[in-house]
C-alpha atoms as a PDB file:
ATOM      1  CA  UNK A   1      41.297  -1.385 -14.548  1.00  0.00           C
ATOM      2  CA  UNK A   2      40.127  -4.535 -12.970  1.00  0.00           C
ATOM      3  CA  UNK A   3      39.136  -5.395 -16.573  1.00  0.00           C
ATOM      4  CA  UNK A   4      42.880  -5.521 -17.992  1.00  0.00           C
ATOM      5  CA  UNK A   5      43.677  -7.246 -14.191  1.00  0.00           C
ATOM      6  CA  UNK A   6      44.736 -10.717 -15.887  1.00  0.00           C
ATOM      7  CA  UNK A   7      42.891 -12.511 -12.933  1.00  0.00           C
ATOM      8  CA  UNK A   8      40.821 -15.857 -13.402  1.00  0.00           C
ATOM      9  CA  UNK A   9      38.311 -14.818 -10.866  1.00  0.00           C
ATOM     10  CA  UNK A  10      37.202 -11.548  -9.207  1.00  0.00           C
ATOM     11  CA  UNK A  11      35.190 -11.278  -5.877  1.00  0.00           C
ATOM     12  CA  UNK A  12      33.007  -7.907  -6.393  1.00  0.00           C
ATOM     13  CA  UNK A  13      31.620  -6.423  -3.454  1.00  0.00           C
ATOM     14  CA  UNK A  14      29.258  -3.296  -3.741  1.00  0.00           C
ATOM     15  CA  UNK A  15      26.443  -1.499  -1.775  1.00  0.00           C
ATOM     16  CA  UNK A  16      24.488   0.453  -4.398  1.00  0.00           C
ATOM     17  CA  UNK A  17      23.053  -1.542  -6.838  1.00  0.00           C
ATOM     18  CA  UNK A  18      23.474   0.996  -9.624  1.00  0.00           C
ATOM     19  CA  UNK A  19      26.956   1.069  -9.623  1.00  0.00           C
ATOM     20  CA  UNK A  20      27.311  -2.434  -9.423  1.00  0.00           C
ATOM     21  CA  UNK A  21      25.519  -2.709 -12.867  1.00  0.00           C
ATOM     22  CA  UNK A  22      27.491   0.219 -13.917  1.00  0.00           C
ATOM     23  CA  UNK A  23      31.142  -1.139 -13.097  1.00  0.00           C
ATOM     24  CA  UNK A  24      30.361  -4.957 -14.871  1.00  0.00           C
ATOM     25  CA  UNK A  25      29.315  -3.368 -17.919  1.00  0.00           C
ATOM     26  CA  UNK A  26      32.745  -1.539 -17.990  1.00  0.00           C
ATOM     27  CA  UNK A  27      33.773  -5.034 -17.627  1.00  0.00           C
ATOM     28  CA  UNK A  28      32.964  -6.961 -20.590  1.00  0.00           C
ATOM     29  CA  UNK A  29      36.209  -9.294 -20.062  1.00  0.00           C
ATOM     30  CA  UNK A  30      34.019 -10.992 -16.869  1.00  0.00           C
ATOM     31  CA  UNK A  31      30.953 -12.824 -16.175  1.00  0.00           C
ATOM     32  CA  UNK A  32      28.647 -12.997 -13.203  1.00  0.00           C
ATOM     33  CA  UNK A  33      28.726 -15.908 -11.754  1.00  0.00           C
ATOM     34  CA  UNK A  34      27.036 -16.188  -8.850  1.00  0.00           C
ATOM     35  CA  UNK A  35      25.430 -13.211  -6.331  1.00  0.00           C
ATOM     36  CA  UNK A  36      24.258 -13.175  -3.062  1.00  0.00           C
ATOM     37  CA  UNK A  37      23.026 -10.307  -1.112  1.00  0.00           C
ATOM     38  CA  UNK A  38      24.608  -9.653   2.209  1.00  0.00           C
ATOM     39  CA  UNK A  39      22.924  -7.981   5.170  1.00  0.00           C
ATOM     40  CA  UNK A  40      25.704  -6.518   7.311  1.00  0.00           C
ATOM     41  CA  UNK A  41      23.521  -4.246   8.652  1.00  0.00           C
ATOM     42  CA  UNK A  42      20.347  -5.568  10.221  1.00  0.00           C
ATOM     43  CA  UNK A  43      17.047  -3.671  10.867  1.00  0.00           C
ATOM     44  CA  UNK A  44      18.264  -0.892   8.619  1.00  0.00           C
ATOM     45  CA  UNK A  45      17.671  -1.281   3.869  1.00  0.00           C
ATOM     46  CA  UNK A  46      21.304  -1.334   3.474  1.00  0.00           C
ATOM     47  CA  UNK A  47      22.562  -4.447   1.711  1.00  0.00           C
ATOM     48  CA  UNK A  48      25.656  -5.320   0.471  1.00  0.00           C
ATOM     49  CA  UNK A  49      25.763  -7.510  -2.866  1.00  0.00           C
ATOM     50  CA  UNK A  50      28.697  -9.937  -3.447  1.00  0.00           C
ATOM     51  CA  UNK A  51      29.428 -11.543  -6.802  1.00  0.00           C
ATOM     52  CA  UNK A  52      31.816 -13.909  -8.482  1.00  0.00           C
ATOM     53  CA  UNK A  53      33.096 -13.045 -11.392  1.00  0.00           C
ATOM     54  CA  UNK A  54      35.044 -15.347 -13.723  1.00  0.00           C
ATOM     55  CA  UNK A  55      36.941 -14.480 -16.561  1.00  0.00           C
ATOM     56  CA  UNK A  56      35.129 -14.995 -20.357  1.00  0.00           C
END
């Protein structure tokens, strides 16, 4: 869906890497721009990863 969106630039947020990967390939229409891990949630594994995405 986000793929047909129309928009110039998408900011991605996800906490499990896997789907991450799994949702951009579903979005060929995009490229990765920039990422940057988040840690909302100190002293525990969780991260959160953030990424730009621009249109192609």
């Amino acid at each position: 869906m986000l793929n047909r969106s129309g928009a110039a630039r998408i900011i991605y947020s996800s906490c499990n890497p896997e789907s991450l990967a799994a949702d951009l390939a579903q979005m060929p229409a995009y490229q990765a721009d920039q990422a940057q891990l988040v840690d909302i949630f100190p002293h525990t594994k969780h991260v959160e990863t953030v990424v730009l995405l621009s249109q192609t």
